[in-house]
Protein backbone atom coordinates (compact mmCIF):
# COMPACT_ATOMS: atom_id res chain seq x y z
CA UNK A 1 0.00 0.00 0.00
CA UNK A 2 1.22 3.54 -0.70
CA UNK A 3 0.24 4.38 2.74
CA UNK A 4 -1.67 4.20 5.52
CA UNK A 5 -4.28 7.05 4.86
CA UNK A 6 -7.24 5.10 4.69
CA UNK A 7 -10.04 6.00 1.98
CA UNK A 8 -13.55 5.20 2.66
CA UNK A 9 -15.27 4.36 -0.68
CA UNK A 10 -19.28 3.71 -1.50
CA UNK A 11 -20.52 3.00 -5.21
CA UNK A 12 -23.61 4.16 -6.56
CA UNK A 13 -25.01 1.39 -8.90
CA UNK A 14 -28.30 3.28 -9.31
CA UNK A 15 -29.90 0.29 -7.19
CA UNK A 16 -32.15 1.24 -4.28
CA UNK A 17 -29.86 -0.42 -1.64
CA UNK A 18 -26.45 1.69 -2.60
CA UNK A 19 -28.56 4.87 -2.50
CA UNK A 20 -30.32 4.17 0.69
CA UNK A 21 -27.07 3.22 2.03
CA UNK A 22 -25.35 6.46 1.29
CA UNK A 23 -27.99 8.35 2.73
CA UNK A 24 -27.62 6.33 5.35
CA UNK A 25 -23.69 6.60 5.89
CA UNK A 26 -23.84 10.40 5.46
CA UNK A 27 -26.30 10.77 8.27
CA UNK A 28 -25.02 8.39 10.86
CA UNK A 29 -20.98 8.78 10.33
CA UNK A 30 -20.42 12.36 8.46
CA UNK A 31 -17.24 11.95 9.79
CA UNK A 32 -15.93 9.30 7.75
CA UNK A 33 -15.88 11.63 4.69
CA UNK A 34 -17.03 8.74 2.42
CA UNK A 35 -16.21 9.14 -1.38
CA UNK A 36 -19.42 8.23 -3.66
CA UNK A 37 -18.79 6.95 -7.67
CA UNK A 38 -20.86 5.42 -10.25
CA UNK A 39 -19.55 3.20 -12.58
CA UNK A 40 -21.46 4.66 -16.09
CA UNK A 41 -21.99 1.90 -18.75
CA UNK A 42 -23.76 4.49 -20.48
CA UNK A 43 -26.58 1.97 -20.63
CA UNK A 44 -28.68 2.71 -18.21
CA UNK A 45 -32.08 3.67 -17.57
CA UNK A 46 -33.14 7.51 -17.47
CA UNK A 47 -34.38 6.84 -14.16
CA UNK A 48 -30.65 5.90 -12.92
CA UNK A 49 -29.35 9.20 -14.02
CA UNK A 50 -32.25 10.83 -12.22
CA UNK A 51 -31.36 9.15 -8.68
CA UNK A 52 -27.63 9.97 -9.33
CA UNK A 53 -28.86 13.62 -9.78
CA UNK A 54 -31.24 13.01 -6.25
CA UNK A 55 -28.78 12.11 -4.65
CA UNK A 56 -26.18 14.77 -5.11
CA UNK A 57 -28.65 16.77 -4.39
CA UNK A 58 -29.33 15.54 -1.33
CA UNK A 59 -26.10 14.50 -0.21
CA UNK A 60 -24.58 17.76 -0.95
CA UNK A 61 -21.55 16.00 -2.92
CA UNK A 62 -20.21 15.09 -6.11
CA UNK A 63 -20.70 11.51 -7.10
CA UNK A 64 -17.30 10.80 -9.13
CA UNK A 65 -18.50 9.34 -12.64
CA UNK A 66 -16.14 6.26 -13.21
CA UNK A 67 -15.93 5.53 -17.30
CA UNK A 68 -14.12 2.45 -18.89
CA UNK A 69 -11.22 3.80 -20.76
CA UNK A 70 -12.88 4.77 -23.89
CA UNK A 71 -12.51 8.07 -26.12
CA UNK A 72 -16.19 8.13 -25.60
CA UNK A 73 -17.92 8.23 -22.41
CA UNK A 74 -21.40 8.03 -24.06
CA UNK A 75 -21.00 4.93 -25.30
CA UNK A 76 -18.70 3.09 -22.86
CA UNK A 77 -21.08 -0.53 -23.43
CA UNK A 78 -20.60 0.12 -27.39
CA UNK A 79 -16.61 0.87 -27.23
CA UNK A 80 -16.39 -2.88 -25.89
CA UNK A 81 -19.07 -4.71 -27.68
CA UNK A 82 -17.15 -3.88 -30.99
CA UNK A 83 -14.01 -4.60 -29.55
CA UNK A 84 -15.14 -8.16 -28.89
CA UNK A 85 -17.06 -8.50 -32.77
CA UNK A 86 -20.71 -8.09 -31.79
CA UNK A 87 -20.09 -10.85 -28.75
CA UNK A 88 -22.84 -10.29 -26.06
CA UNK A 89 -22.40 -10.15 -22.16
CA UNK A 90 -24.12 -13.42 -20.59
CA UNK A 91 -23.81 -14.85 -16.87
CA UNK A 92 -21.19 -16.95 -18.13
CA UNK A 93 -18.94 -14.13 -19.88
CA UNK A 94 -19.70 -10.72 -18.01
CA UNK A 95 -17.09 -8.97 -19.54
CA UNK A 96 -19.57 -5.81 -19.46
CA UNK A 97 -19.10 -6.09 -15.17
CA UNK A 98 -15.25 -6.36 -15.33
CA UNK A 99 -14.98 -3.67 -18.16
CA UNK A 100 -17.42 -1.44 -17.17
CA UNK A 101 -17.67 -1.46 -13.74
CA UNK A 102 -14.87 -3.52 -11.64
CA UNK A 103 -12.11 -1.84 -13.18
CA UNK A 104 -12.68 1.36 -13.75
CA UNK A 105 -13.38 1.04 -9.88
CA UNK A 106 -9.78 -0.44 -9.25
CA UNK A 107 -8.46 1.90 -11.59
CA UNK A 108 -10.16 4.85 -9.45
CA UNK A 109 -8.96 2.80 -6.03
CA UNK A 110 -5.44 2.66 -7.16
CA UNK A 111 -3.03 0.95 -4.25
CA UNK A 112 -4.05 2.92 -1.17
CA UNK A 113 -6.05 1.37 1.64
CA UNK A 114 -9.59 1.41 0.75
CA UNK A 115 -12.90 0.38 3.00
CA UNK A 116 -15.56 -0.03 0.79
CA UNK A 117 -19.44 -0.06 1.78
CA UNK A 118 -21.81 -2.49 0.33
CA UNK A 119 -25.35 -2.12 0.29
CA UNK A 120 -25.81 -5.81 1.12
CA UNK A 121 -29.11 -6.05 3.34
CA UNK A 122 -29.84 -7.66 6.59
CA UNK A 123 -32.33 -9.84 4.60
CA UNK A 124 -30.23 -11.20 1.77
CA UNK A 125 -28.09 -13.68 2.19
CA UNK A 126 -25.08 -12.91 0.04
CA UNK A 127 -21.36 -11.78 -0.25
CA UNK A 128 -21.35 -9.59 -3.28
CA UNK A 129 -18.51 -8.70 -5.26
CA UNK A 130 -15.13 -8.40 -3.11
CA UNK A 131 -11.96 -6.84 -4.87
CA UNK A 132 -9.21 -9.21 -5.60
CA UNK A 133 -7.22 -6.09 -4.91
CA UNK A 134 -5.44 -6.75 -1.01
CA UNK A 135 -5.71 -2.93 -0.31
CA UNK A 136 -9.61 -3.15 -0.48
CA UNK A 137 -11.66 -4.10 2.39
CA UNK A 138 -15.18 -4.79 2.08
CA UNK A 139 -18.04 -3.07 4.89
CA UNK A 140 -21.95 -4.34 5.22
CA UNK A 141 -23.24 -2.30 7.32
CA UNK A 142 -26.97 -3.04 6.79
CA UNK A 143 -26.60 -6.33 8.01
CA UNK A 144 -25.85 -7.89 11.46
CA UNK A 145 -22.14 -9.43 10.32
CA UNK A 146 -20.55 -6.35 9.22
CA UNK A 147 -17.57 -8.02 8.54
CA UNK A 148 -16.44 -9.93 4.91
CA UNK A 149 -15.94 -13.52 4.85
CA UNK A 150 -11.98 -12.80 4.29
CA UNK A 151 -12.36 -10.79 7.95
CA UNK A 152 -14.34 -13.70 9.80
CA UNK A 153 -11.93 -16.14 8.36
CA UNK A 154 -8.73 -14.67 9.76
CA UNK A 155 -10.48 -13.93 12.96
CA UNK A 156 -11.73 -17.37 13.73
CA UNK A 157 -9.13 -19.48 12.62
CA UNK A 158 -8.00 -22.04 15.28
CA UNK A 159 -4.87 -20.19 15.98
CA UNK A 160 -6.47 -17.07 17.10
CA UNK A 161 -8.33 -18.59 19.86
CA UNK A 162 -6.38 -17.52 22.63
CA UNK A 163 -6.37 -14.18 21.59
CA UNK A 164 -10.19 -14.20 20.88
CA UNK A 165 -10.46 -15.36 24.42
CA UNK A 166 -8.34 -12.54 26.51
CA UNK A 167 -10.12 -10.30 24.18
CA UNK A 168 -13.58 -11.12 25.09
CA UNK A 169 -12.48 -11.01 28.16
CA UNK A 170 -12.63 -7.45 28.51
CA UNK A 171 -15.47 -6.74 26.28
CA UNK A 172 -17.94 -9.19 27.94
CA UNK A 173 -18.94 -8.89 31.40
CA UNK A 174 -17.86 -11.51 34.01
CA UNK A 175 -20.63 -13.68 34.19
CA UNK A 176 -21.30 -13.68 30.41
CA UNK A 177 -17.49 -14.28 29.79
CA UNK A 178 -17.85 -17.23 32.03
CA UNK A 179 -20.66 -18.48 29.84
CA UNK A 180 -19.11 -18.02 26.80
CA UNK A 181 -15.81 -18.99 27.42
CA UNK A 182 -15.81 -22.75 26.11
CA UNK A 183 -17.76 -21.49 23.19
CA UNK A 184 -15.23 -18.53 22.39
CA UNK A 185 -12.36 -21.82 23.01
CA UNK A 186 -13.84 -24.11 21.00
CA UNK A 187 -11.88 -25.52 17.79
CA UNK A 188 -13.58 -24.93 14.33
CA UNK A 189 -14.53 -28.96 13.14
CA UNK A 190 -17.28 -30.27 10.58
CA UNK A 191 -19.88 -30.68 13.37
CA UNK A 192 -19.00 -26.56 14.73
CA UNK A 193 -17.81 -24.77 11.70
CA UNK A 194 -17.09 -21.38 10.86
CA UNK A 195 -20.53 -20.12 9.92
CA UNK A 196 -21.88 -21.66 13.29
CA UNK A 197 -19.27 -20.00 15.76
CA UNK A 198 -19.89 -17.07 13.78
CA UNK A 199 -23.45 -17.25 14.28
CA UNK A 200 -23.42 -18.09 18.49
CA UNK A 201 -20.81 -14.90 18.44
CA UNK A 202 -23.25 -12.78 17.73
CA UNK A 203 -25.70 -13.92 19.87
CA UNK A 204 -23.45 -13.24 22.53
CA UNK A 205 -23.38 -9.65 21.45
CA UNK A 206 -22.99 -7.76 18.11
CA UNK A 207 -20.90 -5.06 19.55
CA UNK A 208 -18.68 -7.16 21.25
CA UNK A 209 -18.31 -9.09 18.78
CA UNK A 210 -17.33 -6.14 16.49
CA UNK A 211 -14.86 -4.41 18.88
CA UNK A 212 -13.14 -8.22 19.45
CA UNK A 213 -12.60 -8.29 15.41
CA UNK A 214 -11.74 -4.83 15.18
CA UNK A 215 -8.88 -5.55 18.22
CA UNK A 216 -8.06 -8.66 16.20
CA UNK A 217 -7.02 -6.92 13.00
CA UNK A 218 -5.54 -4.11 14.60
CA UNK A 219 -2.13 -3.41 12.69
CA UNK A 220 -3.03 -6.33 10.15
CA UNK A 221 -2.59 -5.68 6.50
CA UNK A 222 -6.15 -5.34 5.60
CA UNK A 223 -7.38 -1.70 5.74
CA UNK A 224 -9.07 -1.73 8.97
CA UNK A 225 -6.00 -2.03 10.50
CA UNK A 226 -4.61 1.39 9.96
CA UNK A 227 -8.05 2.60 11.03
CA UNK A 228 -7.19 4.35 15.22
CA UNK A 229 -11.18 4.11 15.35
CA UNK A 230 -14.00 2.89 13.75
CA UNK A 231 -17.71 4.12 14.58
CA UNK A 232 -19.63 1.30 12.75
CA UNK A 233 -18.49 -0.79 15.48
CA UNK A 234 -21.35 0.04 17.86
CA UNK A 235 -23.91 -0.35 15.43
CA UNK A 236 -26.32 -3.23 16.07
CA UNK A 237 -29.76 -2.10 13.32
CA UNK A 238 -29.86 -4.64 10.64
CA UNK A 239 -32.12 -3.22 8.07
CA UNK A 240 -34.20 -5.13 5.18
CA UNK A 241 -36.00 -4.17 1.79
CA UNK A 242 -38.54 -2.10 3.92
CA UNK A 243 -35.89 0.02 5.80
CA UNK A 244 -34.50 0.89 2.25
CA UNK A 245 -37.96 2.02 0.75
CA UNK A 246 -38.38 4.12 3.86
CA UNK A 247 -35.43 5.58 3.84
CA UNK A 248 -34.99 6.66 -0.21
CA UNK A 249 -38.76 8.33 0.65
CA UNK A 250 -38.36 10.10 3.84
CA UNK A 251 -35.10 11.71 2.50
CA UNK A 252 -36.94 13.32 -0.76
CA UNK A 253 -34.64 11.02 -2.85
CA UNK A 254 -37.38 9.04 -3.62
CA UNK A 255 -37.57 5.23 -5.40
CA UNK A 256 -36.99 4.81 -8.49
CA UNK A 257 -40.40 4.25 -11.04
CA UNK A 258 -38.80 0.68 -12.34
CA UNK A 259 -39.67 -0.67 -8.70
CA UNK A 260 -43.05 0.29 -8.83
CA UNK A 261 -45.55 -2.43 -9.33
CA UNK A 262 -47.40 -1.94 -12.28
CA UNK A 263 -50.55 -3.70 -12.83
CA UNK A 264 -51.57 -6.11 -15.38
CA UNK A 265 -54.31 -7.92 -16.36
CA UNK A 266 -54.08 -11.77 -18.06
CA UNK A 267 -57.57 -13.89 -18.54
CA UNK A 268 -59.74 -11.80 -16.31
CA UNK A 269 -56.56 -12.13 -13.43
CA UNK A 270 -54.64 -9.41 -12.08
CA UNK A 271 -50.84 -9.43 -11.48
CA UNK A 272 -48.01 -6.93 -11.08
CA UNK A 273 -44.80 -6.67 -12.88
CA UNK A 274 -41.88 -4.46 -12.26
CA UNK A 275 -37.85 -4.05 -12.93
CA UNK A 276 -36.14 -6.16 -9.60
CA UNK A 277 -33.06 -4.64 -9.82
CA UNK A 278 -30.88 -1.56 -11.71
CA UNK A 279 -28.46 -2.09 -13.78
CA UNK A 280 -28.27 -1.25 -18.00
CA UNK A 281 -31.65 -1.62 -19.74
CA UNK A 282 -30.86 -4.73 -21.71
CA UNK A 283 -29.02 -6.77 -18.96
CA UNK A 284 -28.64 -10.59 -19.26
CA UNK A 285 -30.29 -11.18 -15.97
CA UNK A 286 -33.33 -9.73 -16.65
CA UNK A 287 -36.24 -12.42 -16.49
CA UNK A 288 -38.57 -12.84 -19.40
CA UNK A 289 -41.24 -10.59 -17.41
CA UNK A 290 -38.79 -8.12 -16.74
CA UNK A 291 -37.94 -7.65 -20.43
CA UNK A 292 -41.81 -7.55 -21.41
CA UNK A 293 -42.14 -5.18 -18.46
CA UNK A 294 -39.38 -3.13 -20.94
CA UNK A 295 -40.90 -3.72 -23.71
CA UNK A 296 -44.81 -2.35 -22.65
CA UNK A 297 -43.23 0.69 -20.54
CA UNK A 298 -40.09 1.62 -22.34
CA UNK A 299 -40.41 0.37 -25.87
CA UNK A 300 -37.87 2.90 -27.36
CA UNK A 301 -35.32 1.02 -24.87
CA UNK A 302 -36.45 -2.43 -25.79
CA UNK A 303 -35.83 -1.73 -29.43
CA UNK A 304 -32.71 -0.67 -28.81
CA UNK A 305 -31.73 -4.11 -27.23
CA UNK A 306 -33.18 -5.65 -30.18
CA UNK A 307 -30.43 -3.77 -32.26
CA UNK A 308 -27.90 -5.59 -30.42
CA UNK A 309 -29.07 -9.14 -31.58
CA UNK A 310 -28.33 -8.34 -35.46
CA UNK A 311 -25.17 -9.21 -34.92
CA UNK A 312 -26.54 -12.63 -33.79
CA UNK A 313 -25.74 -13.07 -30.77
CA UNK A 314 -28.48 -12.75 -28.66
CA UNK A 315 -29.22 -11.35 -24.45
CA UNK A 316 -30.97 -15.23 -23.64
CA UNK A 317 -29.95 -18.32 -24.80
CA UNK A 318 -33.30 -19.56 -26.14
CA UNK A 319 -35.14 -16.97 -27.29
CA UNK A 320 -34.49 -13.71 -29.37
CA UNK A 321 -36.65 -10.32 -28.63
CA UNK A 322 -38.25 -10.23 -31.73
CA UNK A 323 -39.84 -13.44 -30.53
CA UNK A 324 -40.36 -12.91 -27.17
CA UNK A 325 -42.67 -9.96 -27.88
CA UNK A 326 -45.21 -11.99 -29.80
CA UNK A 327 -48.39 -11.32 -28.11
CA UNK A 328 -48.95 -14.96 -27.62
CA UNK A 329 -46.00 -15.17 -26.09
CA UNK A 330 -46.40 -12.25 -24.10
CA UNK A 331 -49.77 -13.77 -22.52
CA UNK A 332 -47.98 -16.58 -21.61
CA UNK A 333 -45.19 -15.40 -20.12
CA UNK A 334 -47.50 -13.09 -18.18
CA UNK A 335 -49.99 -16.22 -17.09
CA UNK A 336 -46.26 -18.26 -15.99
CA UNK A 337 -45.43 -15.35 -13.33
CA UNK A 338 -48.57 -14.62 -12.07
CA UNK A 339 -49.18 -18.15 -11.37
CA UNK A 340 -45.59 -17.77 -9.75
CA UNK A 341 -47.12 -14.79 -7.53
CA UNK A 342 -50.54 -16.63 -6.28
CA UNK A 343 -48.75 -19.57 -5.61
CA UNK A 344 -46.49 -17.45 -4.00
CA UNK A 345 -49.32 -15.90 -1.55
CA UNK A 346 -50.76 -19.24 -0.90
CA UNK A 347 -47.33 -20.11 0.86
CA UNK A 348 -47.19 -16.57 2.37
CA UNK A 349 -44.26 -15.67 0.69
CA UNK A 350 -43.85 -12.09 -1.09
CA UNK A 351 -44.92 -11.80 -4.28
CA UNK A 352 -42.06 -9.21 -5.54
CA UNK A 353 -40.49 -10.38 -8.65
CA UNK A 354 -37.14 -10.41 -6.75
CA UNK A 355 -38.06 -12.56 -4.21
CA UNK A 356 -39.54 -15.54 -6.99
CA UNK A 357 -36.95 -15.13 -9.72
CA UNK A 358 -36.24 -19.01 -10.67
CA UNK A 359 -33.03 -17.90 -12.45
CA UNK A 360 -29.68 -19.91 -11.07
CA UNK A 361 -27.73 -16.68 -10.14
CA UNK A 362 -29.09 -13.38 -8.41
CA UNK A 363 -26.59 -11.38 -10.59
CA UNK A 364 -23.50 -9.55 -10.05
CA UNK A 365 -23.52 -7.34 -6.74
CA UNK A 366 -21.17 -4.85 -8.45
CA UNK A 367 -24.25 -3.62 -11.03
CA UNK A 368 -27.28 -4.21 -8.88
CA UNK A 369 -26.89 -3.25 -5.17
């Protein structure tokens, strides 16, 4: 690392969770002087720019635009998709996330110490993207374990378990301590493994357990360690999808229109479609009722994915646009979901499109937080 001036980092995807999240930072810890970017593909929605705009706004900063290194920052996406002859971005070749996004963002980072904050919720149950760079720590601190798994792993290794002992030594009180003490001692195995300790950790106390891992990695080569304080430590709100709506609308940010549910109507039955997540218009992980969501409420931005395929390649694997927006097709894709969403309320489960998505991945963390 150059040195040990420690920058404190948070990227704007355009996602609900990132925005909430620096609202969120800003109002709780002004004093961490947090640096906001966005990552422009040049692809995205209008309504992205417009909670980029919100937020400066109401943030009272400059979010630092990152671009790919292209003569032309309009067109950042279409720079790369020549480059690699018309070849599309697909779940199993995302060069548009590692162009576009991750390293324009190491690029930005350079080799100084970096904590960056990830709008990873209390609800989700996820890592997200994590830099392969070693000056770049990872933060979550919407959920309960603010910590990355590269933090809890070092911490709770069987070597450290003398420390971890004197240490929560002083941080719990006497009679907890005594309690504890044989759980805090005990070796990771198959039968108690790392996610397990983790877990009864925090039960003994989030704070504690924060201030213990924070003492841990004191002087350590991650980040945190050239950190003399840190005031998430004390923190103990976990906050879900609710929190995040709350928050974007009692700050006059507001939530972006793609998350509204819009109403539809298929054989006399109604249902509600939306966009899930942010991210360009024509991403691969859109389901099929997200892109005829597209295609009914932003038809000028579906046809512009449709471009795209003429080369053909094309955004799914079994089905081009120009077929997908068949109006049989349509009605059946639309009868599929919202049989997805009443079974859905039968097992009193939500019904939001990003809670029944039966695609294998959840997408990349980097575009859609």
């Amino acid at each position: 690392m150059e040195n040990k001036v420690v920058r404190h980092v948070l990227g704007i995807s355009g996602g609900k969770d990132s925005a909430a999240l620096a609202i969120y930072m800003q109002s709780l810890y002004p004093e961490l002087a947090i640096e906001y970017y966005t990552c422009d593909t040049g692809k995205e929605l209008d309504e992205t720019y417009q909670l980029i705009a919100n937020l400066e706004s109401r943030l009272g900063v400059s979010i630092h635009k990152l671009y790919a290194p292209t003569a032309d920052h309009d067109n950042p996406f279409d720079f790369y998709h020549r480059l690699y002859g018309g070849f599309l971005p697909s779940s199993n070749a995302r060069w548009c996330t590692q162009k576009l996004k991750i390293e324009p963002f190491e690029a930005y980072i350079g080799t100084k110490p970096v904590i960056s904050y990830v709008g990873i919720r209390g609800d989700e149950d996820r890592e997200g993207y994590i830099s392969t760079k070693n000056n770049v720590q990872s933060i979550f601190p919407f959920r309960k374990n603010i910590w990355s798994e590269e933090v809890i792993r070092r911490v709770l290794k069987n070597d450290k378990r003398e420390i971890l002992q004197k240490l929560y030594k002083d941080f719990l009180p006497h009679n907890l301590y005594e309690r504890a003490k044989d759980l805090i001692a005990a070796p990771l195995s198959p039968a108690f493994d790392q996610d397990l300790k983790l877990k009864n950790l925090l039960e003994l106390g989030v704070k504690e357990f924060n201030h213990v891992v924070f003492q841990t990695l004191k002087g350590s080569d991650l980040p945190i360690g050239s950190v003399e304080r840190f005031p998430l430590l004390d923190n103990e709100e976990i906050l879900i999808r609710d929190d995040i709506f709350r928050i974007l609308r009692e700050s006059g940010v507001g939530v972006p229109q793609y998350y509204e549910e819009v109403p539809y109507e298929v054989e006399g039955k109604q249902g509600f479609y939306n966009r899930s997540r942010s991210g360009c218009f024509f991403c691969f992980f859109q389901q099929k009722i997200e892109w005829v969501w597209l295609y009914e409420k932003n038809p000028s931005k579906f046809f512009l994915a449709m471009e795209y395929e003429k080369d053909g390649y094309t955004w799914m694997q079994n089905e081009r646009l120009e077929d997908l927006i068949n109006p049989a097709r349509i009605k059946q894709i639309k009868e599929e979901f919202l049989n997805k969403q009443i079974a859905a309320a039968k097992n009193r489960t939500s019904k939001k499109l990003i809670d029944i998505l039966d695609a294998e991945e959840e997408g990349c963390a980097a575009c859609f937080i």
